[in-house]
Protein backbone atom coordinates (compact mmCIF):
# COMPACT_ATOMS: atom_id res chain seq x y z
CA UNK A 1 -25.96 35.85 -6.63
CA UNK A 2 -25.05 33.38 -3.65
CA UNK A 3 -28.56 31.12 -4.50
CA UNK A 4 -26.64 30.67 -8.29
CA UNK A 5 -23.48 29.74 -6.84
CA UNK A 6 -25.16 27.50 -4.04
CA UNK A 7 -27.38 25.91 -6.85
CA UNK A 8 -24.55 24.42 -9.21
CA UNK A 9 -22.27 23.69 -5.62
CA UNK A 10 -23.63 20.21 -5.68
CA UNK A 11 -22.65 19.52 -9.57
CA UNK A 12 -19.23 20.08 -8.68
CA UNK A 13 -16.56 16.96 -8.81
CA UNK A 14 -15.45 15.44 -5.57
CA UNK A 15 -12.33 13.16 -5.12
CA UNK A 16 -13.62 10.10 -2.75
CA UNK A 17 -10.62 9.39 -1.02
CA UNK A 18 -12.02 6.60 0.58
CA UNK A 19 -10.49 4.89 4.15
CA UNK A 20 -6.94 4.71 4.75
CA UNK A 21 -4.84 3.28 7.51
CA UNK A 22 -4.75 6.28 9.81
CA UNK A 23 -8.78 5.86 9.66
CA UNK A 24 -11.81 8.09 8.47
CA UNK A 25 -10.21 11.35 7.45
CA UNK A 26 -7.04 10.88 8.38
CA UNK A 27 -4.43 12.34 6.21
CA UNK A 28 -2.39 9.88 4.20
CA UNK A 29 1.39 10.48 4.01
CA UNK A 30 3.53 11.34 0.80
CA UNK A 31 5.74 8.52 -0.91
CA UNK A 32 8.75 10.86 0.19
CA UNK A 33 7.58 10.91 4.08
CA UNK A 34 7.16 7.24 3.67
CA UNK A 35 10.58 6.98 2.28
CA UNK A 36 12.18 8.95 4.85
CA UNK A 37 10.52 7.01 7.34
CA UNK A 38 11.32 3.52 5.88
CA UNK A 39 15.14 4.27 5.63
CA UNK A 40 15.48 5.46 9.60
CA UNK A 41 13.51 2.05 10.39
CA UNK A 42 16.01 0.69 8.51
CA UNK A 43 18.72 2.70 9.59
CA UNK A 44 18.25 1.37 13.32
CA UNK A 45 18.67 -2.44 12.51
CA UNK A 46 21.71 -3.87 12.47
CA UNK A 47 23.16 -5.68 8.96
CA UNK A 48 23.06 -9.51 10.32
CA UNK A 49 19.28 -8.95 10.91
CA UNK A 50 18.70 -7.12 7.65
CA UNK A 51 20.22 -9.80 5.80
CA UNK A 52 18.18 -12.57 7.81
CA UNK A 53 15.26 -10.53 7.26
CA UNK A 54 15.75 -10.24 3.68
CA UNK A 55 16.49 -14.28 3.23
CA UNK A 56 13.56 -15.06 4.70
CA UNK A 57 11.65 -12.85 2.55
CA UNK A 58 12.70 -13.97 -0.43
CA UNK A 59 12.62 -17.74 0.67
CA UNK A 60 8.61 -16.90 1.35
CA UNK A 61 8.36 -15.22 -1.85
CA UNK A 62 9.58 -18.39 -4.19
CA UNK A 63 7.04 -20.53 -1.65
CA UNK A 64 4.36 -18.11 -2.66
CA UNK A 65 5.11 -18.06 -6.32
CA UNK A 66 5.51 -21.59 -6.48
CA UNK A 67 1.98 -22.10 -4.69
CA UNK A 68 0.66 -19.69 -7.46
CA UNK A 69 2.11 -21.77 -9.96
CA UNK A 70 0.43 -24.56 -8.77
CA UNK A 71 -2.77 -23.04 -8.33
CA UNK A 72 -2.97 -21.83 -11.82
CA UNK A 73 -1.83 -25.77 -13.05
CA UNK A 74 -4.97 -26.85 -11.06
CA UNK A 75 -7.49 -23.74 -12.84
CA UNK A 76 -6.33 -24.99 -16.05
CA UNK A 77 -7.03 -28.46 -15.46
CA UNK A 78 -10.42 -27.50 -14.40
């Protein structure tokens, strides 16, 4: 009876779950352990650098959309 069950063993699904960060088969964390970890990180910094932080963020992110923009202006041109 085990030969039957080792035989169709192989025909099984598997889930590739691929690399991660942590490396080869290191366990990759929930969205609610990565939640609780991002709001004590942000926990420990005071507002004034928060707020900096956050500017300068958003000032990169218009840059990088407008450089998009004008990426795509120069594909369609092409």
């Amino acid at each position: 009876m085990s030969a039957a069950a080792d035989d169709t063993a192989g025909d099984l699904p598997v889930r590739d779950v691929g690399l991660n960060l942590a490396g080869v088969g290191g366990l990759q964390e929930s969205a609610a352990a990565q939640n609780v970890k991002a709001r004590q990180a942000v926990s420990r910094v005071n507002r004034k650098e928060l707020e900096d932080r956050f500017l300068r963020l958003h000032d990169e992110n218009i840059l990088l959309k407008q450089h998009a923009h004008k990426q795509e202006d120069k594909i369609k041109r092409f």
